[in-house]
Protein backbone atom coordinates (compact mmCIF):
# COMPACT_ATOMS: atom_id res chain seq x y z
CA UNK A 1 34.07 -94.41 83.45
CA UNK A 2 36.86 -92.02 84.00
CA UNK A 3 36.30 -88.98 86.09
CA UNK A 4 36.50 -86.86 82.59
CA UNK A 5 33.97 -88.76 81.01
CA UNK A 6 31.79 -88.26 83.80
CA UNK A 7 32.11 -84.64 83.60
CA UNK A 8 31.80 -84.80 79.94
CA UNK A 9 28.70 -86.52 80.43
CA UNK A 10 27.36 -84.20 83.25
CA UNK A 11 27.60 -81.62 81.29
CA UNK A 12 26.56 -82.56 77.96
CA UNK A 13 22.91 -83.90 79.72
CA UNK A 14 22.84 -80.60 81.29
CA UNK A 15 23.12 -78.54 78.25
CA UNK A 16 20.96 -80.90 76.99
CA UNK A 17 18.08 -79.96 79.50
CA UNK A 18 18.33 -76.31 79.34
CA UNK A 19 18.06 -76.68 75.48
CA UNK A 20 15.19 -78.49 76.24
CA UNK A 21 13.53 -76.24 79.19
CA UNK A 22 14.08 -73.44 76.49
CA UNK A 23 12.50 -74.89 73.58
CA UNK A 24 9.49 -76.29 75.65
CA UNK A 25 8.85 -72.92 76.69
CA UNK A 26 9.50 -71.05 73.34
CA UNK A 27 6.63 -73.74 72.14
CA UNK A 28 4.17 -72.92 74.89
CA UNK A 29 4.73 -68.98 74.28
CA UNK A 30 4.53 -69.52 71.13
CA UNK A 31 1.44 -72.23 71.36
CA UNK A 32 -0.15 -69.08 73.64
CA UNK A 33 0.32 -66.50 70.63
CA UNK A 34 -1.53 -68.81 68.20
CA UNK A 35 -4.23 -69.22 70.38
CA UNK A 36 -4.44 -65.78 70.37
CA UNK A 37 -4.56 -64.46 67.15
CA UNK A 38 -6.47 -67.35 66.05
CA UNK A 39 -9.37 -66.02 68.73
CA UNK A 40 -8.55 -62.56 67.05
CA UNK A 41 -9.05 -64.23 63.53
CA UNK A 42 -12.52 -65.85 64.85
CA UNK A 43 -14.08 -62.89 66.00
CA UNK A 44 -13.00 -60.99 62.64
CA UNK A 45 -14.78 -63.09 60.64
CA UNK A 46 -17.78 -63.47 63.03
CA UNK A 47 -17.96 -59.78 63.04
CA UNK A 48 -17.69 -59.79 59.37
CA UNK A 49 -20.64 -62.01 59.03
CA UNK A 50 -22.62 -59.87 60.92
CA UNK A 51 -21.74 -56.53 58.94
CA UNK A 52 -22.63 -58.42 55.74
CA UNK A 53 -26.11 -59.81 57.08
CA UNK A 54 -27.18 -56.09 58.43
CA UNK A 55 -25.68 -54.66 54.92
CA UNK A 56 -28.22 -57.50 53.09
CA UNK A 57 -30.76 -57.09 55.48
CA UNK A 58 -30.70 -53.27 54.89
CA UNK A 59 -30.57 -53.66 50.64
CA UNK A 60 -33.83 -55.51 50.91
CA UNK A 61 -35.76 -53.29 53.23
CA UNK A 62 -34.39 -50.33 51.29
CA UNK A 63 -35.26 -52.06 47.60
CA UNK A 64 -38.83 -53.13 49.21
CA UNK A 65 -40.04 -49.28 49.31
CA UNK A 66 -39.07 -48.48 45.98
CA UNK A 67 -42.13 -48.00 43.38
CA UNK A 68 -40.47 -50.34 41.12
CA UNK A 69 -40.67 -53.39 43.72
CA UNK A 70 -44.14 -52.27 44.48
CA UNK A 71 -45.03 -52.77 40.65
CA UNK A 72 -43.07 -56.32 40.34
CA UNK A 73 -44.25 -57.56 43.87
């Protein structure tokens, strides 16, 4: 190899490796924001499940007083 192709070379693999250091950790920041919001998009629908139990819950305490389910119970 000539001493330009060694350069050549040098620098290619070394631009190569940065591109690759970057993307690696664009993937793991990104990997870390999915995480995340996917935690974020758990607990909103575990919290929503629990607001539509205690709204259920509360219809059929509420309808069990009235006169009418007194008559059909």
């Amino acid at each position: 190899m000539t001493k330009t192709t060694k350069k050549a070379m040098n620098t290619m693999m070394t631009a190569a490796c940065a591109g690759a250091a970057f993307c690696c950790a664009c993937a793991a920041s990104h990997t870390v924001i999915l995480s995340v919001l996917g935690a974020i998009i758990m607990a909103s629908i575990i919290i929503c499940a629990l607001v539509l139990v205690l709204l259920v819950l509360l219809v059929l305490a509420a309808s069990a007083h009235t006169p009418l389910a007194r008559i059909t119970a």
